[in-house]
Every structure is written in structure tokens, then in C-alpha cells.
C-alpha atoms as a PDB file:
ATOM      1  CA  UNK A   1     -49.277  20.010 107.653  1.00  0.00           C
ATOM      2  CA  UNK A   2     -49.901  18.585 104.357  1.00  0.00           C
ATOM      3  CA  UNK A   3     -49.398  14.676 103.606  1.00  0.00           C
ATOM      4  CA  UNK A   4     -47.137  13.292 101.224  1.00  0.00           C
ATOM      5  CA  UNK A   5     -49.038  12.242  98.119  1.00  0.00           C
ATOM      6  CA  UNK A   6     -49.004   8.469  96.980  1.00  0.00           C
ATOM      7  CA  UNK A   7     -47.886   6.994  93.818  1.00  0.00           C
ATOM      8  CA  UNK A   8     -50.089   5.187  92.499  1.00  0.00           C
ATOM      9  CA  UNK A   9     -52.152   2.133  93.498  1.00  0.00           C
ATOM     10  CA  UNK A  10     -52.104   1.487  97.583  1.00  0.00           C
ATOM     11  CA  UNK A  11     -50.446  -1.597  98.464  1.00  0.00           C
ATOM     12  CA  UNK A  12     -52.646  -4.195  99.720  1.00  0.00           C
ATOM     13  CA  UNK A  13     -50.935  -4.897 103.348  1.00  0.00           C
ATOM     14  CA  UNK A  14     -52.872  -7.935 104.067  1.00  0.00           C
ATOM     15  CA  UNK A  15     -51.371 -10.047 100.617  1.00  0.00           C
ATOM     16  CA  UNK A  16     -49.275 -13.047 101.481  1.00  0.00           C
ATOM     17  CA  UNK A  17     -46.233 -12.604  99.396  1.00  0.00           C
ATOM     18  CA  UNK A  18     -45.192 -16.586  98.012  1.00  0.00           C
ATOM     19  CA  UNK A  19     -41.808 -17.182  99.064  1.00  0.00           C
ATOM     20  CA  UNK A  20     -39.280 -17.746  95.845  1.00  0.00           C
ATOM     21  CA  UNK A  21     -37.832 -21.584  95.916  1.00  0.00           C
ATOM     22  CA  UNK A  22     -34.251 -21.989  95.663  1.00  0.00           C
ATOM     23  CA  UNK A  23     -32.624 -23.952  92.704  1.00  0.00           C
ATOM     24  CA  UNK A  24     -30.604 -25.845  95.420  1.00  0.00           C
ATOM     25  CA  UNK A  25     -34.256 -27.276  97.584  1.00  0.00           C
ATOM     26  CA  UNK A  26     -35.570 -27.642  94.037  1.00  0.00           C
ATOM     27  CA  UNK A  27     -33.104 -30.145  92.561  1.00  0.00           C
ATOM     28  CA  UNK A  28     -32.395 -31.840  96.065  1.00  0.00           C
ATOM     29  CA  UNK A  29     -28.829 -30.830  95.935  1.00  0.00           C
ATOM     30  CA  UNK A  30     -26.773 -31.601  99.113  1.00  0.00           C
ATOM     31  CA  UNK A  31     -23.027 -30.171  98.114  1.00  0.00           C
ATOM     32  CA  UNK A  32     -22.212 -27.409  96.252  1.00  0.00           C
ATOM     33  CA  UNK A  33     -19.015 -28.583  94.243  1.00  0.00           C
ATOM     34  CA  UNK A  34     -17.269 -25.430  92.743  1.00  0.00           C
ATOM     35  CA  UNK A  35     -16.385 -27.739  89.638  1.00  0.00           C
ATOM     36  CA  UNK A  36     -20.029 -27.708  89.041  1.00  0.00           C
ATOM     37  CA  UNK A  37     -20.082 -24.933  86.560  1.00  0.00           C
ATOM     38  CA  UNK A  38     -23.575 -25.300  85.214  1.00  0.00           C
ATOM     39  CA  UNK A  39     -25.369 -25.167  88.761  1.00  0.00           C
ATOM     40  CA  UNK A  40     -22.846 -22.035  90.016  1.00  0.00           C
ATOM     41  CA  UNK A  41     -23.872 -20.205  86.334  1.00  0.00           C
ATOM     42  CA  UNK A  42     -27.288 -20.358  87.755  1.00  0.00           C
ATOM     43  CA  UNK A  43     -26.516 -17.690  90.119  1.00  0.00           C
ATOM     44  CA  UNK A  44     -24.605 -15.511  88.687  1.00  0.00           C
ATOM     45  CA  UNK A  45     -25.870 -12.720  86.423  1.00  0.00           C
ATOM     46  CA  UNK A  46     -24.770 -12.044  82.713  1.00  0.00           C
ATOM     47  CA  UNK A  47     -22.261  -9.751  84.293  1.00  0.00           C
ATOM     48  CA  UNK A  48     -20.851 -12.382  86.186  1.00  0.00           C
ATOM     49  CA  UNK A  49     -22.322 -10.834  89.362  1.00  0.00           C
ATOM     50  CA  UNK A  50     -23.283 -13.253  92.315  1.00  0.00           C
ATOM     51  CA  UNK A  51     -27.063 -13.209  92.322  1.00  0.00           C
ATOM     52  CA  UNK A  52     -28.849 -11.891  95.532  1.00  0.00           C
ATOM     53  CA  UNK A  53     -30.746 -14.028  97.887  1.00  0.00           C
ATOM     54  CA  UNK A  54     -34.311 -12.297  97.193  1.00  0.00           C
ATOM     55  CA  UNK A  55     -33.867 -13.064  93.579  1.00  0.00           C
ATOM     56  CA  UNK A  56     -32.383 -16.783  93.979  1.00  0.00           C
ATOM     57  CA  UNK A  57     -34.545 -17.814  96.907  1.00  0.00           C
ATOM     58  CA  UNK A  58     -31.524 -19.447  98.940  1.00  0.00           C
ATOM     59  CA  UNK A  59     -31.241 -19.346 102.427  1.00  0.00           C
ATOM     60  CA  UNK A  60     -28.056 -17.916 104.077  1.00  0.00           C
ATOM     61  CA  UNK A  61     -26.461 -21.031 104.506  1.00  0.00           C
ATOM     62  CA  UNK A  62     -26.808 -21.561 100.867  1.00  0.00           C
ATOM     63  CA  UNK A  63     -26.123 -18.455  99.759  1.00  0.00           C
ATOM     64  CA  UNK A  64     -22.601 -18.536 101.708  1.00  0.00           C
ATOM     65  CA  UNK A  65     -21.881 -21.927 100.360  1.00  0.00           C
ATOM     66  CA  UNK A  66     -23.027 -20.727  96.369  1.00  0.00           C
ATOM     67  CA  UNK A  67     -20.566 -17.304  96.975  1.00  0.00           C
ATOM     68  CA  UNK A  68     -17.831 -19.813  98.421  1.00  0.00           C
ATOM     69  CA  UNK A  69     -18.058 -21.857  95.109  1.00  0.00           C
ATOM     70  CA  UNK A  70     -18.297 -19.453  92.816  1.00  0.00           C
ATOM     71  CA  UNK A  71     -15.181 -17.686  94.379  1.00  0.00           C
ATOM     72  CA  UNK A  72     -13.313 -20.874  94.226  1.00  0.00           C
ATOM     73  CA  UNK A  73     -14.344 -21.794  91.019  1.00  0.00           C
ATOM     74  CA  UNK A  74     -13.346 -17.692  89.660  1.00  0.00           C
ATOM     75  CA  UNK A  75      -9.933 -18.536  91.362  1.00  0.00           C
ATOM     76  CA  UNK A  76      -9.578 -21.689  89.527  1.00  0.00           C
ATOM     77  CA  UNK A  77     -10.334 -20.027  86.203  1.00  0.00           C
ATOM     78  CA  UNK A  78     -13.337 -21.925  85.574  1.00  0.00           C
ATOM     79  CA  UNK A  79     -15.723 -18.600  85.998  1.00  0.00           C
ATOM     80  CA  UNK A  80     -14.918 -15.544  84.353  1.00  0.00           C
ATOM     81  CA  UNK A  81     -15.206 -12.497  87.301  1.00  0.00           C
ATOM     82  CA  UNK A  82     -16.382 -10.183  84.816  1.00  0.00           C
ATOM     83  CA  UNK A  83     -18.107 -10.644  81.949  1.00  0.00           C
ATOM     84  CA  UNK A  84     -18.434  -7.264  79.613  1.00  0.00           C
ATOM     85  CA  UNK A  85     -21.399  -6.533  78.146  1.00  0.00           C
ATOM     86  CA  UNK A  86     -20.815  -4.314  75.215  1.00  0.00           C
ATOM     87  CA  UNK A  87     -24.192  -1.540  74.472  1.00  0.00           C
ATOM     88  CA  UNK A  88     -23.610   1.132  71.800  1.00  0.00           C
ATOM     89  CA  UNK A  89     -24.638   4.577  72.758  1.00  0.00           C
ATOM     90  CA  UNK A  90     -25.284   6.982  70.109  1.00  0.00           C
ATOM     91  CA  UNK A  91     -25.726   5.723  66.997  1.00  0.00           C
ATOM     92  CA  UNK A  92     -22.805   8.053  64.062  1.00  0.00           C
ATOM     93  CA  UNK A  93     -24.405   8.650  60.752  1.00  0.00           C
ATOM     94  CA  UNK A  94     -22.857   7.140  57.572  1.00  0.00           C
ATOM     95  CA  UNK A  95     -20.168   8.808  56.469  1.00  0.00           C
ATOM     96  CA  UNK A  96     -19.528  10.603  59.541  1.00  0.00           C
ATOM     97  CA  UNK A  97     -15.905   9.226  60.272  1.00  0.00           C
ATOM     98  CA  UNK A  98     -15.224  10.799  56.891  1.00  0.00           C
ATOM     99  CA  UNK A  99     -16.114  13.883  57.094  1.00  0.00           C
ATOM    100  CA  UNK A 100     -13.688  14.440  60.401  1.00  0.00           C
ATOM    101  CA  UNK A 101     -10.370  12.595  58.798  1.00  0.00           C
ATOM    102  CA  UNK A 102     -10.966   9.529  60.371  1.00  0.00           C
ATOM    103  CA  UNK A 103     -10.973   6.213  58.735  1.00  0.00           C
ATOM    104  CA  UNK A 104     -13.165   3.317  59.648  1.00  0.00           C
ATOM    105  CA  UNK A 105     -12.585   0.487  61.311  1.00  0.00           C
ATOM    106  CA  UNK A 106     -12.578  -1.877  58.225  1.00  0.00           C
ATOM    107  CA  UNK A 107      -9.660  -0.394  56.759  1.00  0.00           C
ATOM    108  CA  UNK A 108      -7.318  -1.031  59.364  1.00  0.00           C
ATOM    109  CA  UNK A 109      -7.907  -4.386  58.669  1.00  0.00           C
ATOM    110  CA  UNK A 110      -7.431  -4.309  55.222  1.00  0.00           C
ATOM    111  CA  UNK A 111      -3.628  -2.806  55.113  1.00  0.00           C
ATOM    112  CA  UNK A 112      -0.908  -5.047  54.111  1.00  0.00           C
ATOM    113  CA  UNK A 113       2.007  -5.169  56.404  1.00  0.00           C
ATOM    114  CA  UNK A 114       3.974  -3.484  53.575  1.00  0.00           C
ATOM    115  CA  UNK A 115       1.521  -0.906  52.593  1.00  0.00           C
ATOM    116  CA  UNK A 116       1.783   2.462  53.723  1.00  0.00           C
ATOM    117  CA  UNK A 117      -0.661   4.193  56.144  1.00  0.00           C
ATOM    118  CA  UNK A 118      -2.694   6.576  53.811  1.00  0.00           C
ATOM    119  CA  UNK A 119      -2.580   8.743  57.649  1.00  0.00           C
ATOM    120  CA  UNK A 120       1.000   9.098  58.043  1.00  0.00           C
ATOM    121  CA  UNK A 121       2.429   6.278  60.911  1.00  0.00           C
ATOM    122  CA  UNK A 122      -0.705   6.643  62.905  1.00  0.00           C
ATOM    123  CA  UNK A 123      -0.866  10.751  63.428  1.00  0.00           C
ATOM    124  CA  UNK A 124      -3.876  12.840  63.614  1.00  0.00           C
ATOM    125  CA  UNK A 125      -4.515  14.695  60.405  1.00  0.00           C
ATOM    126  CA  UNK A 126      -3.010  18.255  60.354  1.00  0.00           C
ATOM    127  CA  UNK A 127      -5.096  21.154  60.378  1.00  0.00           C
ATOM    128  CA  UNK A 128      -4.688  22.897  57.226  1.00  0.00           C
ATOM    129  CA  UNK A 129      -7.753  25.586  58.436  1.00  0.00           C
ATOM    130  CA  UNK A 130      -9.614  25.343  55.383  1.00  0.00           C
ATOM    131  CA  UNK A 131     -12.900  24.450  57.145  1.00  0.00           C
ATOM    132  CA  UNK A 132     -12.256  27.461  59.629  1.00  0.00           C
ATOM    133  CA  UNK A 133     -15.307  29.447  59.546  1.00  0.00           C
ATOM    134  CA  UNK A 134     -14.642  33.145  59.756  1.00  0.00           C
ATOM    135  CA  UNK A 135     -16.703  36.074  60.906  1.00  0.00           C
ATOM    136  CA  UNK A 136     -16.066  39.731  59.990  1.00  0.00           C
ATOM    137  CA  UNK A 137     -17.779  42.157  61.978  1.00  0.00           C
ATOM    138  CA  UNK A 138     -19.558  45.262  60.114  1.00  0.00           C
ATOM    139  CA  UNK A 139     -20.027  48.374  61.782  1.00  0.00           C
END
């Protein structure tokens, strides 16, 4: 029977692994107030996500006092409970929204309210089949 092979480097077993330090033991903080929005931002990711308790270093009893605040605080509208974060995928070329009728973004912006919609009342553009690409077959 043949063994699994390893990736990579073998882990060391005997290391002692330092034990992360909680914000809260650091800054001798006895009550987490959820009106303390600056210490609950601490552990919360830039998704507004509740941290874990391997990456803040809290014990359980902290870490079920920090969720309590920050769910308190999210009810009272002074935490957001989501926070988007906005990546583009695919990159368009220049002049690509062109090319396929569309317009871009900056000129819907820059209509008057009086001016008329070069598009037609916001329909797609009509299909007059002049791009249509044809094939005949010869025999």
C-alpha cells in the first residue's frame, strides 16, 4: 500500500505555537459597551463579519460578550451588518460599450430632464441584422 505523499516542508511537532493576545487583556478592558464603536470595529472584518477567536485571541467569554455588542450595536444602527466590497472582474476594452449599442455610464448623467433619450425611453436597440454574418454553402 503506497503512502500519501507530503506537501512540502514536515511540520516540526515539537514547536510551541505563542498564543495570540486579545485586544480586550491588552488594553485592560473590563466591559464591553456596545456604544463603543471603535473597540467593537476591532473585531469585525472589512465585510462587517465578526472576527473569529483564533484570529482575535479572545477567550469564549469574551468572544460571547464582543458578538453580544456588536449585535446590539448592528441593531441600534451604529454598525453596518454588511459592508460591500465592490472588485471589478474583467476588465471591457475602450470602446467596447459602443460597438454593442450601449451607452456609457457618463451619459446618463449628462441628460437634461427635458432632453430626449438618444435610445428611445430606455429600450434595447432593435436589430436591424446588418451585422448578421451569413454563410453559403458550396457544393
Amino acid at each position: 500500500m503506497k503512502s500519501k505523499p507530503t506537501r512540502g516542508k514536515p511540520r516540526d511537532t515539537n514547536r510551541k505555537v505563542k498564543k495570540k493576545v486579545s485586544v480586550l487583556v491588552q488594553e485592560r478592558v473590563e466591559y464591553i459597551d456596545w456604544k463603543d464603536v471603535n473597540l467593537l470595529r476591532r473585531f469585525m472584518s472589512d465585510r462587517a463579519k465578526i472576527r473569529a477567536r483564533r484570529v482575535t485571541g479572545n477567550d469564549a467569554q469574551q468572544q460571547r460578550a464582543i458578538a453580544l455588542a456588536i449585535k446590539n450595536a448592528r441593531e441600534m444602527a451604529l454598525l453596518p451588518y454588511t459592508s460591500r466590497v465592490t472588485t471589478q472582474r474583467g476588465r471591457r476594452r475602450d470602446g467596447d460599450d459602443e460597438r454593442r449599442g450601449r451607452r456609457a455610464p457618463q451619459e446618463f448623467e449628462a441628460l437634461e430632464p427635458g432632453e430626449a433619450d438618444p435610445m428611445g425611453e430606455g429600450s434595447a436597440p432593435e436589430d436591424s441584422g446588418d451585422d448578421a454574418v451569413t454563410e453559403e454553402v458550396v457544393a
